[in-house]
Protein backbone atom coordinates (compact mmCIF):
# COMPACT_ATOMS: atom_id res chain seq x y z
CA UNK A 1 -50.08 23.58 -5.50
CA UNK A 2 -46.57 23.18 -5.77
CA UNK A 3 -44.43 19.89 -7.65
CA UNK A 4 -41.91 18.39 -5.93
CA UNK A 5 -41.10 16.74 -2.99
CA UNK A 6 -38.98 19.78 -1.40
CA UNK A 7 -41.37 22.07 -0.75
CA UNK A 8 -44.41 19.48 0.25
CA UNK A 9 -43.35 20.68 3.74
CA UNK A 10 -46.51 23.04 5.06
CA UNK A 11 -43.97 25.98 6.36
CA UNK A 12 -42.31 25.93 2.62
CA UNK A 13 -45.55 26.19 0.90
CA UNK A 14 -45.71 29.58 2.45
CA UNK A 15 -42.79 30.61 0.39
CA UNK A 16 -44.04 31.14 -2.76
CA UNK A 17 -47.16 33.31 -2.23
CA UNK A 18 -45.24 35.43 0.35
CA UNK A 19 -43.00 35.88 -3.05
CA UNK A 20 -45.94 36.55 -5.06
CA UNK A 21 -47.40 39.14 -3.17
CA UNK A 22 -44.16 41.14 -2.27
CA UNK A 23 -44.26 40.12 1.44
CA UNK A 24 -40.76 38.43 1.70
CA UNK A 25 -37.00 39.76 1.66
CA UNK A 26 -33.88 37.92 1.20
CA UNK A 27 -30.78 37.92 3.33
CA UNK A 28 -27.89 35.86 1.83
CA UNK A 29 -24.22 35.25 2.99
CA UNK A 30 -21.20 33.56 1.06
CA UNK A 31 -22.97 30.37 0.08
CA UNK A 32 -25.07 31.93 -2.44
CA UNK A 33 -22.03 32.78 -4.21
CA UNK A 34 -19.81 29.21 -3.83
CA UNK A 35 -21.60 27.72 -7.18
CA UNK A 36 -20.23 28.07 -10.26
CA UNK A 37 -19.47 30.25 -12.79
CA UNK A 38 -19.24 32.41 -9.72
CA UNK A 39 -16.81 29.79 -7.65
CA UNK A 40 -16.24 32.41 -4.61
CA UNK A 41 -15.34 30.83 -1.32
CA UNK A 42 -16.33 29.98 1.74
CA UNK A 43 -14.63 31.64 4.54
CA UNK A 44 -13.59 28.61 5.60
CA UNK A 45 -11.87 27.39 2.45
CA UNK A 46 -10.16 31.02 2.32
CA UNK A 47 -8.62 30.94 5.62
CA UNK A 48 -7.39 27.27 4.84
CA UNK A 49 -6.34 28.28 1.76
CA UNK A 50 -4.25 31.05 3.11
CA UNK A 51 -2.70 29.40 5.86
CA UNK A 52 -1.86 26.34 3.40
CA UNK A 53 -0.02 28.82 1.19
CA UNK A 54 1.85 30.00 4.45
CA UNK A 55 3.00 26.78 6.19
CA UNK A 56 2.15 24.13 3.76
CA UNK A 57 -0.29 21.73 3.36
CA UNK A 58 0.74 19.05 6.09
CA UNK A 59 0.77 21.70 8.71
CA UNK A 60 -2.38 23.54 7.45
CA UNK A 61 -4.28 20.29 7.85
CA UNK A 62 -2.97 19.54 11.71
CA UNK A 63 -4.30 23.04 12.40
CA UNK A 64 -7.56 22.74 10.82
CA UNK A 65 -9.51 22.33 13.81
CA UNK A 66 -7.97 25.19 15.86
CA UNK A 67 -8.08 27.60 12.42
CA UNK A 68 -12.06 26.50 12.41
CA UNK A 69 -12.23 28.53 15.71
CA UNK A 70 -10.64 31.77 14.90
CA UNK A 71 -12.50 34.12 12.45
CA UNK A 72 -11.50 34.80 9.07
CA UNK A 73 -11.60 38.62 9.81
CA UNK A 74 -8.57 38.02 12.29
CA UNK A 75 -6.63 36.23 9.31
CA UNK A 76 -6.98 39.54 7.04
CA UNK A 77 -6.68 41.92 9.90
CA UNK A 78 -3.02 39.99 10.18
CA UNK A 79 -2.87 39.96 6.40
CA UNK A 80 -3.84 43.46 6.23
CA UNK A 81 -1.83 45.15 8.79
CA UNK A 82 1.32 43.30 6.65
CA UNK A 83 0.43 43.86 3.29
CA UNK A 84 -1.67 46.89 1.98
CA UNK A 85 -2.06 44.75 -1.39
CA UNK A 86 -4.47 42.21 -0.25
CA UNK A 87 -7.86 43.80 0.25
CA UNK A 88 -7.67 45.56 -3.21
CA UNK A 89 -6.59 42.16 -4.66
CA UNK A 90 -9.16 40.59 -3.17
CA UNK A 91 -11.58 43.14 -4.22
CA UNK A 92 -10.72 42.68 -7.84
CA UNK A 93 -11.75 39.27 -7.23
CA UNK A 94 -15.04 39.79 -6.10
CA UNK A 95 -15.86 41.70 -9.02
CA UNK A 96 -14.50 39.88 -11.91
CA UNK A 97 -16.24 36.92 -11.42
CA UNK A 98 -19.97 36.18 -12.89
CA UNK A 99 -23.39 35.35 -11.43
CA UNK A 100 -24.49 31.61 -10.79
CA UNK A 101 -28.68 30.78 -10.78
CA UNK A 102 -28.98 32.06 -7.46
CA UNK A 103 -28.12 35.60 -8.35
CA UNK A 104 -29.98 35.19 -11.43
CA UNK A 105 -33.34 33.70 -9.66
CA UNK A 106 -32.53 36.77 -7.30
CA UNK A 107 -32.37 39.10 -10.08
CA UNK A 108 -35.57 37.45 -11.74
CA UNK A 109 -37.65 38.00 -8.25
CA UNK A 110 -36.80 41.72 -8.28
CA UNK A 111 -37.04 42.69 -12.14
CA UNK A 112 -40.62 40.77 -11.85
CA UNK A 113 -41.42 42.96 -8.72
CA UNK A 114 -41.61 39.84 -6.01
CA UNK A 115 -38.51 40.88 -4.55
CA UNK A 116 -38.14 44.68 -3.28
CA UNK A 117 -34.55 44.21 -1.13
CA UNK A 118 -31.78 41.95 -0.41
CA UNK A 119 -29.18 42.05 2.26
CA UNK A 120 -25.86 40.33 1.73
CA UNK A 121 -23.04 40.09 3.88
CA UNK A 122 -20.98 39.39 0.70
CA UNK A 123 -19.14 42.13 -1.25
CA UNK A 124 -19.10 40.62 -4.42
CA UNK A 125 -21.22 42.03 -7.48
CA UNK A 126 -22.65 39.53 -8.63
CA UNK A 127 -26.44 40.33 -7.63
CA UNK A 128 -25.77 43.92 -9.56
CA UNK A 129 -24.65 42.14 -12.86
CA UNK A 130 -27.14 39.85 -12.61
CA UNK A 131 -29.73 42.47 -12.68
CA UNK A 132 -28.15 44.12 -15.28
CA UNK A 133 -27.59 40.97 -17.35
CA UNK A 134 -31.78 41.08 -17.00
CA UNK A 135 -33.37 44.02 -17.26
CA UNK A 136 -33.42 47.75 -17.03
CA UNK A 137 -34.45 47.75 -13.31
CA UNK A 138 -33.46 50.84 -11.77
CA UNK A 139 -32.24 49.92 -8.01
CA UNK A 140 -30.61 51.02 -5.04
CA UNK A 141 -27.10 49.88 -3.16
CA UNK A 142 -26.32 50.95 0.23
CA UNK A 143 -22.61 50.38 0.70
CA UNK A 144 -21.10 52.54 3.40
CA UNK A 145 -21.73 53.83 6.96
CA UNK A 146 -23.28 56.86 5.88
CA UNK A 147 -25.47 55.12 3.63
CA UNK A 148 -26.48 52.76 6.18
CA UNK A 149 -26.80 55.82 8.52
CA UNK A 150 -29.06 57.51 6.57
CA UNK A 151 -32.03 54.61 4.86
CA UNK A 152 -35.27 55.67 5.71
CA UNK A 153 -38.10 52.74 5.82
CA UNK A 154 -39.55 54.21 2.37
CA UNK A 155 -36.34 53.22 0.71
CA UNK A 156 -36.86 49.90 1.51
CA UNK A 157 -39.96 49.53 -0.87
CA UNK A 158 -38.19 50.27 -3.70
CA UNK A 159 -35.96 47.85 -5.60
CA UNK A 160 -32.78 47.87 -2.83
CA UNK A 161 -29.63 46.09 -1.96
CA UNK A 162 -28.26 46.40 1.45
CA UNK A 163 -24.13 45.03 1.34
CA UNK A 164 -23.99 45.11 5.10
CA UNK A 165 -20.36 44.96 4.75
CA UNK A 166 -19.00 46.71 1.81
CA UNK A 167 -18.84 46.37 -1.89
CA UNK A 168 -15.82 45.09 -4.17
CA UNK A 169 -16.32 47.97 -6.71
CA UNK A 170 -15.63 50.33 -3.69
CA UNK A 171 -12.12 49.56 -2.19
CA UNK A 172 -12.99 51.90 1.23
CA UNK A 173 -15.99 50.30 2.25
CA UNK A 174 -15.32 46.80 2.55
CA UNK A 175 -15.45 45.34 6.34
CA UNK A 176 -13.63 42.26 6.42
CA UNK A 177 -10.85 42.65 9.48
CA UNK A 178 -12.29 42.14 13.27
CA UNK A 179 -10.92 46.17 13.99
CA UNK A 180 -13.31 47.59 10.99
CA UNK A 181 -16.13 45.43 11.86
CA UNK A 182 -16.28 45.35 15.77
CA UNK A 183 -15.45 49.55 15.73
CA UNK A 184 -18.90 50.76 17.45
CA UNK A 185 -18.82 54.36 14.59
CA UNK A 186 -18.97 51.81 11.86
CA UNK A 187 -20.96 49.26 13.83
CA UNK A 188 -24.03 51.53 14.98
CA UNK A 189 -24.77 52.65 11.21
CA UNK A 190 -24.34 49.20 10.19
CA UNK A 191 -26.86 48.16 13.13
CA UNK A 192 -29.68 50.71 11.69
CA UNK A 193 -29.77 48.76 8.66
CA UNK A 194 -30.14 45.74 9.67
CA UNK A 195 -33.19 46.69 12.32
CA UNK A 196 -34.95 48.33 9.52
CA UNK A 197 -34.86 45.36 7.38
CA UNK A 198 -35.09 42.37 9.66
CA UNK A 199 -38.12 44.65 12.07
CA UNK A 200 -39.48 47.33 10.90
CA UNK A 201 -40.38 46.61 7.06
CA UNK A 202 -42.95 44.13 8.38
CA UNK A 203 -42.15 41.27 6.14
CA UNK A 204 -41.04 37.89 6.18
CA UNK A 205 -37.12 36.70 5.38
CA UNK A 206 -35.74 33.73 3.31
CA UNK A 207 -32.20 33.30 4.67
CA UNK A 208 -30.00 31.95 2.03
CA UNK A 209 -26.47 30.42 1.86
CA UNK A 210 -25.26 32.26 5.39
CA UNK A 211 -23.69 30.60 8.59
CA UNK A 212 -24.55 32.79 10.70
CA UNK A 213 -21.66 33.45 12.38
CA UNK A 214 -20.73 37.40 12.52
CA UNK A 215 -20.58 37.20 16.05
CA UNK A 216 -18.73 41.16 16.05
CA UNK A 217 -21.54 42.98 14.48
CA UNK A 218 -24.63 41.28 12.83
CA UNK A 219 -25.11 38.80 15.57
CA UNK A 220 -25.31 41.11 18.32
CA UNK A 221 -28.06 43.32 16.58
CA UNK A 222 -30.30 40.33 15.72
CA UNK A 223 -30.33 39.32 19.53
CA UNK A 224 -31.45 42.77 20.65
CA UNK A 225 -35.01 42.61 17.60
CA UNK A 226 -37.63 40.70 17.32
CA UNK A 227 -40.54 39.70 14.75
CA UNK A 228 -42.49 43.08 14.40
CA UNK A 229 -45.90 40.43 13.89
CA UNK A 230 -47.31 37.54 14.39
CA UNK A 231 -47.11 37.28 10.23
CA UNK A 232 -43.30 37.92 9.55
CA UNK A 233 -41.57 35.10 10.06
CA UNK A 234 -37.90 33.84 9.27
CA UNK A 235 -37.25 30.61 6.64
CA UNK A 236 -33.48 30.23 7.79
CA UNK A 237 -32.38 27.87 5.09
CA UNK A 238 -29.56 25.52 6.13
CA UNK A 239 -28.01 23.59 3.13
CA UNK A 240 -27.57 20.30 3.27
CA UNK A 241 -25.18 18.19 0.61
CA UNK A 242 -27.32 15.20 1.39
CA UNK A 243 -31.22 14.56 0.33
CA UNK A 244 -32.21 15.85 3.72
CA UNK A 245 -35.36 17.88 4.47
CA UNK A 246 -35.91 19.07 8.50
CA UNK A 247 -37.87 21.79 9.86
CA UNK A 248 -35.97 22.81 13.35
CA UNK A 249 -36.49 25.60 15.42
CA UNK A 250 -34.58 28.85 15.20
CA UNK A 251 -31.51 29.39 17.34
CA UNK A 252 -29.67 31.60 18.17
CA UNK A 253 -29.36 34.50 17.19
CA UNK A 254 -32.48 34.32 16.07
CA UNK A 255 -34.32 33.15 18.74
CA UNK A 256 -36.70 36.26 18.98
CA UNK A 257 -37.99 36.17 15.41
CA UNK A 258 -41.09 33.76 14.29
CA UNK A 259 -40.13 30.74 11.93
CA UNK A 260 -38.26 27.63 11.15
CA UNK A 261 -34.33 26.44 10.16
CA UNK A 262 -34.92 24.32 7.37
CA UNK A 263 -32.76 21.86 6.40
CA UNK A 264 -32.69 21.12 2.70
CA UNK A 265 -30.93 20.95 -0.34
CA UNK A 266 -30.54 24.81 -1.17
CA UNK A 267 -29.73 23.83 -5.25
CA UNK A 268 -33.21 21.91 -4.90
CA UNK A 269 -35.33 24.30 -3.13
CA UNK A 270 -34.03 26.97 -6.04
CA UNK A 271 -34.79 24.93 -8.69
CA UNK A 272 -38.77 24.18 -7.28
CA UNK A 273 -39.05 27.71 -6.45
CA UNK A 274 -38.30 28.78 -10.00
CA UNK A 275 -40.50 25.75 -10.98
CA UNK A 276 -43.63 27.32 -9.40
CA UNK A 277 -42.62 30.89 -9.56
CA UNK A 278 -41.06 30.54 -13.20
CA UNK A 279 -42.97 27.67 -14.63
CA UNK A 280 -39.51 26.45 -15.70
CA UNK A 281 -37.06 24.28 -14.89
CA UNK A 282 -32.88 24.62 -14.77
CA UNK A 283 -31.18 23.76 -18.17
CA UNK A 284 -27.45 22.21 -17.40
CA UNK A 285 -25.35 23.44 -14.20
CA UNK A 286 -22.83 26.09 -15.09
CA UNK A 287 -19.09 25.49 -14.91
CA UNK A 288 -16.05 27.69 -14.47
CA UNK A 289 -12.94 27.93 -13.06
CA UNK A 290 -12.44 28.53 -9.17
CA UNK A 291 -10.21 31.53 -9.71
CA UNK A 292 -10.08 32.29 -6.12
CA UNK A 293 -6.88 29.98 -6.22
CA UNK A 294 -4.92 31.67 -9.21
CA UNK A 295 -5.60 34.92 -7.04
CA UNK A 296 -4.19 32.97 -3.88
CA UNK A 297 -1.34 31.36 -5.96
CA UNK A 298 -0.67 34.97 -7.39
CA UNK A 299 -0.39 36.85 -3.70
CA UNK A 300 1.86 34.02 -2.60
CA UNK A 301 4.25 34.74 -5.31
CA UNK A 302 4.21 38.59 -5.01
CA UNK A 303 5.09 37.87 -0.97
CA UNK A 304 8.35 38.19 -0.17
CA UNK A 305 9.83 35.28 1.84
CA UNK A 306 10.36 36.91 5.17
CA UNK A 307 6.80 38.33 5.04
CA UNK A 308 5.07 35.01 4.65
CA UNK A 309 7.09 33.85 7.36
CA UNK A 310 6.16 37.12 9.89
CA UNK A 311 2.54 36.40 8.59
CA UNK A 312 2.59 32.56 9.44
CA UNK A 313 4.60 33.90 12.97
CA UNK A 314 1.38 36.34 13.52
CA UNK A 315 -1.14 33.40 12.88
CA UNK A 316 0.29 30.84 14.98
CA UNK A 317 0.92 33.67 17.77
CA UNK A 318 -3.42 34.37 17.58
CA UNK A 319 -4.25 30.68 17.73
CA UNK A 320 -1.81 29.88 20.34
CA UNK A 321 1.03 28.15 18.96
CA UNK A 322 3.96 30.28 20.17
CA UNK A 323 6.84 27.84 19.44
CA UNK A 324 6.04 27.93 16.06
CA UNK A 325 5.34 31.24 15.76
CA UNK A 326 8.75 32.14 17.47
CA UNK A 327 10.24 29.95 15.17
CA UNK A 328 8.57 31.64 12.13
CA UNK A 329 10.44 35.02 13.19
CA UNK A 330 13.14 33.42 13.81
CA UNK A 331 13.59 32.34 10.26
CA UNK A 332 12.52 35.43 9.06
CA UNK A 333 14.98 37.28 11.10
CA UNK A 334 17.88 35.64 8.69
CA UNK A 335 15.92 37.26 5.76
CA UNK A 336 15.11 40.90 6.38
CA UNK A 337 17.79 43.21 4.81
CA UNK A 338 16.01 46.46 6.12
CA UNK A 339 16.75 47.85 9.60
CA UNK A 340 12.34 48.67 9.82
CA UNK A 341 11.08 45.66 8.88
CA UNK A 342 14.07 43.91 11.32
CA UNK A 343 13.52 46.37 14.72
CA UNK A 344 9.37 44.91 14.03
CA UNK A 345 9.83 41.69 14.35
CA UNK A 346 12.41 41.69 16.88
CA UNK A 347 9.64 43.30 19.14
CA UNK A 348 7.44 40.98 17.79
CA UNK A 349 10.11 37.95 18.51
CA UNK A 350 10.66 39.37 22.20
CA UNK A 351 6.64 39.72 22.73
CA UNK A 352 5.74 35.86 21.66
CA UNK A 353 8.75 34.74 24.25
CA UNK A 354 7.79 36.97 26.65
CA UNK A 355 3.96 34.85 26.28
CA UNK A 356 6.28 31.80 26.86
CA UNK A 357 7.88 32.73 29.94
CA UNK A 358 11.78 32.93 27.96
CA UNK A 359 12.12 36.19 29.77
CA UNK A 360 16.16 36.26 29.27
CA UNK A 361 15.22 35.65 25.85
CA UNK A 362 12.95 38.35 25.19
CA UNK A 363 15.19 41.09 26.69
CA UNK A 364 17.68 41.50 24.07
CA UNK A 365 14.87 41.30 21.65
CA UNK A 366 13.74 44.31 22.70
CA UNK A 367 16.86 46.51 23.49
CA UNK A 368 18.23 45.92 19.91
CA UNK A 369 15.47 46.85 18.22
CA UNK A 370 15.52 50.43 20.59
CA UNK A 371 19.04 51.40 19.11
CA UNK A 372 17.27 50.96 15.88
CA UNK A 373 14.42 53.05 16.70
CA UNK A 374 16.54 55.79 17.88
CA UNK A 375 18.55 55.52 14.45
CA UNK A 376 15.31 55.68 12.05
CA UNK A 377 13.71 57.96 14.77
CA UNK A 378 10.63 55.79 15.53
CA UNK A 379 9.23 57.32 18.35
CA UNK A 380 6.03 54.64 18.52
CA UNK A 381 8.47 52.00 18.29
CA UNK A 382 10.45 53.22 21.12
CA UNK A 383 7.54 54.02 22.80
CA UNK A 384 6.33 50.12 22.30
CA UNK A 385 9.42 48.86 23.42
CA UNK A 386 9.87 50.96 26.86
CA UNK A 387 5.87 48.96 27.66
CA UNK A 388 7.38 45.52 26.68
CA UNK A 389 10.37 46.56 28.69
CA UNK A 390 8.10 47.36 31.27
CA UNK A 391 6.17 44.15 30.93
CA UNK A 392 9.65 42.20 31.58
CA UNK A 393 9.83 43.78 34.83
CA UNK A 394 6.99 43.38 35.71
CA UNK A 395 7.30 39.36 35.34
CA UNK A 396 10.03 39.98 37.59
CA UNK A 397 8.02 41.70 40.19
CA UNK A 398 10.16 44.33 39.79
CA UNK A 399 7.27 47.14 40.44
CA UNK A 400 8.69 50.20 41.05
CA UNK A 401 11.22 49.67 37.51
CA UNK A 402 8.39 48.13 35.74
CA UNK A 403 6.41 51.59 36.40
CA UNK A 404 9.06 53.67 35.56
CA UNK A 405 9.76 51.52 32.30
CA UNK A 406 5.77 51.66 31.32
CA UNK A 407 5.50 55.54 32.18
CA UNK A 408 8.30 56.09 29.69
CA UNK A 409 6.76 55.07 26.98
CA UNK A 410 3.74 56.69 28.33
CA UNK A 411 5.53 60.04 27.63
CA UNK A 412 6.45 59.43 24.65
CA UNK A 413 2.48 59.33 23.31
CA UNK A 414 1.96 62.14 25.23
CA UNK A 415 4.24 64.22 23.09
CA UNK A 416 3.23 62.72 20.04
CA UNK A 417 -0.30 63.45 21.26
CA UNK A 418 -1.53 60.24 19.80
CA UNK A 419 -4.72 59.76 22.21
CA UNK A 420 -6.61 56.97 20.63
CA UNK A 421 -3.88 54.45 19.89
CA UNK A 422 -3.77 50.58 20.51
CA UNK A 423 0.13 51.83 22.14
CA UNK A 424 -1.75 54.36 24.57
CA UNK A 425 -4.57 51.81 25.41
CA UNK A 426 -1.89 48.78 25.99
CA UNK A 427 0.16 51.32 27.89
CA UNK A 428 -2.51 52.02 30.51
CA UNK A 429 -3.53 48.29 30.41
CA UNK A 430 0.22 47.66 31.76
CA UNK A 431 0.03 50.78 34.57
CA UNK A 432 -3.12 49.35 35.77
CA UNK A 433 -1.84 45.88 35.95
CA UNK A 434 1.39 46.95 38.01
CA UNK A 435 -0.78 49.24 40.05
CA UNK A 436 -3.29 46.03 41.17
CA UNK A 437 -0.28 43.71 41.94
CA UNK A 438 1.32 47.45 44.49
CA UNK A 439 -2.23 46.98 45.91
CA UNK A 440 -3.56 50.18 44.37
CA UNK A 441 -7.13 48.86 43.46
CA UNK A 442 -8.98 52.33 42.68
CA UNK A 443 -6.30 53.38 40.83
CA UNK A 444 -5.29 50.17 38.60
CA UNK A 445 -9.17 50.64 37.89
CA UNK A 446 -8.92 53.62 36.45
CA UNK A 447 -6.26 53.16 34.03
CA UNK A 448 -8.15 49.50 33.43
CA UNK A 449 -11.46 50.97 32.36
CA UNK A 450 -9.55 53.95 30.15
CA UNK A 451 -7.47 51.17 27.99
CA UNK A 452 -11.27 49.03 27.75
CA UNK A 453 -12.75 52.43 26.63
CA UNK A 454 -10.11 52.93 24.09
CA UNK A 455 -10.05 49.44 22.62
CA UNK A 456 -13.62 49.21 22.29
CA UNK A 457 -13.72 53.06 19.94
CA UNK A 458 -10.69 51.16 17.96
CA UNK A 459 -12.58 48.17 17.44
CA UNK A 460 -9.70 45.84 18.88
CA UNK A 461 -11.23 42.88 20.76
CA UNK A 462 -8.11 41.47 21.88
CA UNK A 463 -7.08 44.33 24.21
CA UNK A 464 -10.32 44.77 25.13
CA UNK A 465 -10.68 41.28 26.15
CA UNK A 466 -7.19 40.84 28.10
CA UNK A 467 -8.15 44.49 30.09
CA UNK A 468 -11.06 43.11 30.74
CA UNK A 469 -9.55 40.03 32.28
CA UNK A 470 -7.14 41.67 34.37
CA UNK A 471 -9.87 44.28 35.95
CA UNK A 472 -11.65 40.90 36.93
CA UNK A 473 -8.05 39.56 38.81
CA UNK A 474 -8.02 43.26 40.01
CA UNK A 475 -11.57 43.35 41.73
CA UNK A 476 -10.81 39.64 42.78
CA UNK A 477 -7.70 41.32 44.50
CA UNK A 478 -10.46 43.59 46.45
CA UNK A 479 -12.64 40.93 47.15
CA UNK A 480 -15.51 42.86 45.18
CA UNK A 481 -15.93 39.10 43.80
CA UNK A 482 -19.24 39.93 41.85
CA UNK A 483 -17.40 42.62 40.19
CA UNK A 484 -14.33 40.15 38.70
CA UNK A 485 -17.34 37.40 37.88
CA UNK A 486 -18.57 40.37 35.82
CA UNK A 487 -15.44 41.14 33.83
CA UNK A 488 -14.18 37.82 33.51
CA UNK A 489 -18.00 36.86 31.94
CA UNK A 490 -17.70 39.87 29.51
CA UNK A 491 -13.95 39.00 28.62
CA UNK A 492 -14.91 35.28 27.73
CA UNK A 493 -17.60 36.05 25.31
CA UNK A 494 -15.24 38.35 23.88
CA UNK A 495 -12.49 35.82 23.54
CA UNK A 496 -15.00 33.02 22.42
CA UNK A 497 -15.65 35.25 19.50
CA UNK A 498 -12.08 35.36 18.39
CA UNK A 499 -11.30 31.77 19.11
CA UNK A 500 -8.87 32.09 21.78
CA UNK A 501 -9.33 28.70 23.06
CA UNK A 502 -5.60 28.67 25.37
CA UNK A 503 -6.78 31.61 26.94
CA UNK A 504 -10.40 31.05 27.64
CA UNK A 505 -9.22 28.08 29.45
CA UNK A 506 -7.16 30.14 31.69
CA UNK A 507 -10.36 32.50 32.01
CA UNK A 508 -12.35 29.18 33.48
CA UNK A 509 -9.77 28.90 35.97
CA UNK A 510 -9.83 32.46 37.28
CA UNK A 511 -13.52 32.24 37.23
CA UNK A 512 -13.62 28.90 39.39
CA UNK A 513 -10.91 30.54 41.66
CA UNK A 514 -12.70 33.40 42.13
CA UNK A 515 -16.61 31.34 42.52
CA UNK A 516 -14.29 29.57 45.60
CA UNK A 517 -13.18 31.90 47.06
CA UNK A 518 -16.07 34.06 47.21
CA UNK A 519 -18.19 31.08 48.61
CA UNK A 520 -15.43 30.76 51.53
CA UNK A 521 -15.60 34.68 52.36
């Protein structure tokens, strides 16, 4: 039936008739949109890329391995929380660029009535222009929370595109930092869309050009469905540079669903798809520009000095490297002519020596930065610096000024009334820590399971990760030893996700301590 040696395979012969007869959706992730004219990157060439542009090229490269780990979310949460300019920039990106064949064959499928909906984690448009570029096909794009919220199975049979997380022609809903993604308001919606597609419309799904590797949202849903039948199956398609064809089983996270990985050429099973669904074959490959690097090489000139430098301090800080990173603010220190942007890093500066143990260091770092406050009337900052203050202290085992410190810039929230903060949740992280090591178990609990609560509705892993950890040295404190195996568990997936290698090791540790001890009890 079908020409070619790429789909002689039986489980790929099942492709095209399930195309044929409307009975298959697509899911597709960045790789769809890598080949050119379109030339978008992978998220692993963009985080490179950045991090290149930061520290140079030399550097970059030593840290390749460790920047593989960490997400590229967490790179343009940093990015973001620096620099308002980036997302939009990026955004204009995404949507100046121009479909490749896969969009087009996409397109084709959908305008010819094979194809009813698509789910991308992408927010480029490139799958709209496409359609546009080939017919008058009136279709659907679900964008936004409230969109996702609200799809009813029935939409699903009409021509639809699902952009699980956001679309470059709309600035506001784009999900690309960890906080945006891994908030459960945003998440939940996000989850109903992806059960209705991958369960309950019944069909089968060709997986195209995606890693799967949205371990804060995407993942976690797929894990928790299965196939709906028997019939529906999943074609994962993994693309191989090589002449390679392999039919493997599926893994995680899709180990509940009926079908195959495939290993294969993805440029070659397009072109024999559109062979037998087509009758035609591809004229030349495209060509254009990668103009992902003239936007790169543009947002590297518009960024001041000092910022790149805080921004290469912030990166080196997540992946562990906190002699560079204090080194990075350090430079940038020299550079700042503005008292805000100086009393930031300073408390930035005092927390990354305060990680290293340079507690003599840190001090001053964080009582110049509180006459500063005072001056520009920063009542977070001061706030911010009383915890870090408090933290000091607490190194010290100085418990009783360590509380007082920590309750100070409690108070100061309180007034502000700012009850949903990452300051209020690291606040009561701190309190329950000092609490634990003054042997108040119950109590240190309590303020431990208010900071998890409030990092998990603000979508920030990292604290809810490092509470996490210490409620498992609290309970191990107690001897309720089940209890800390428990917290440290949930605190190492968490960090796994991030890439937090340094600390995850120190996780293991706590976790064999803890196994021992229990044993000997």
């Amino acid at each position: 039936m079908m020409s070619g040696m790429i789909l002689d395979e039986e489980s790929l012969k099942e492709i095209v008739p399930l195309f044929k007869e409307s009975k298959l959706n697509v899911f597709c992730g960045a790789g769809i949109s890598s080949a050119p004219p379109s030339n978008l990157p992978l998220a692993s060439e963009l985080k490179l890329n950045i991090v290149t542009r930061l520290v140079g090229h030399e550097r970059s490269q030593m840290l390749a391995n460790t920047l593989n780990k960490i997400p590229l979310e967490l790179v343009i949460e940093i990015i973001d929380e620096n620099s308002s300019r980036f997302i939009p920039a990026l955004a204009r990106l995404f949507h100046g660029t121009q479909p490749n064949r896969n969009h087009l064959f996409l397109a084709r499928l959908m305008a010819m009535g094979h194809l009813q909906t698509v789910m991308t984690t992408n927010f480029d448009t490139m799958l709209e222009k496409a359609i546009g570029e080939q017919s008058a096909l009136n279709f659907t794009v679900y964008s936004t929370e409230d969109a996702f919220s609200s799809i009813k199975l029935n939409d699903l049979s009409r021509p639809s595109i699902i952009k699980i997380h956001g679309t470059a022609d709309d600035v506001a809903s784009i999900r690309s930092t960890v906080q945006e993604i891994a908030m459960p308001g945003k998440s939940e919606a996000r989850k109903n869309a992806i059960s209705l597609f991958f369960q309950e419309t019944q069909k089968s799904i060709l997986i195209l050009g995606y890693g799967a590797g949205d371990e804060f949202d995407i993942n976690p849903s797929l894990r928790s469905l299965r196939s709906p039948s028997r019939e529906a199956k999943i074609y994962f398609i993994k693309h191989q540079a090589r002449d390679i064809f392999e039919i493997r089983p599926l893994a995680d996270p899709f180990s509940n669903f009926n079908g195959a990985s495939i290993l294969c050429n993805t440029d070659q099973l397009i072109t024999e798809l559109k062979a037998e669904l087509f009758s035609e074959r591809d004229s030349a490959e495209a060509t254009g520009a990668q103009n992902w690097q003239q936007f790169l090489n543009e947002w590297d000139a518009e960024t001041s000095s000092p910022n790149r430098l805080v921004l290469a301090a912030e990166i080196f800080g997540q992946i562990g490297e906190l002699q560079s990173a204090r080194q990075f603010y350090l430079e940038s220190l020299e550079k700042w002519s503005d008292d805000l942007n100086r009393m930031k890093t300073l408390i930035n500066l005092g927390d990354v020596e305060e990680r290293m143990g340079l507690f003599q260091e840190a001090e001053p770092h964080f009582k110049t930065p509180f006459e500063i406050a005072e001056k520009l009337g920063n009542e977070s900052a001061k706030a911010a610096i009383f915890q870090h203050l408090g933290q000091l202290a607490y190194q010290r085992e100085d418990y009783p000024a360590a509380m007082v410190l920590t309750r100070q810039g409690e108070s100061i929230f309180e007034r502000q009334s700012q009850e949903s903060t990452k300051g209020v949740s690291a606040v009561n992280h701190q309190l329950g820590m000092i609490l634990s090591a003054m042997g108040f178990g119950s109590k240190a609990e309590q303020r431990l399971q208010r900071s998890i609560q409030m990092s998990i509705e603000l979508g920030d892993l990292n604290g809810q990760a490092t509470s996490l950890a210490q409620l498992g040295l609290t309970y191990k404190l107690q001897k309720k030893f089940d209890d800390a195996l428990g917290a440290y568990a949930q605190a190492r997936s968490i960090l796994a996700k991030l890439g937090k290698t340094d600390i995850i090791n120190r996780i293991d540790r706590d976790i064999a301590e803890t196994e021992r001890e229990a044993k000997s009890t």
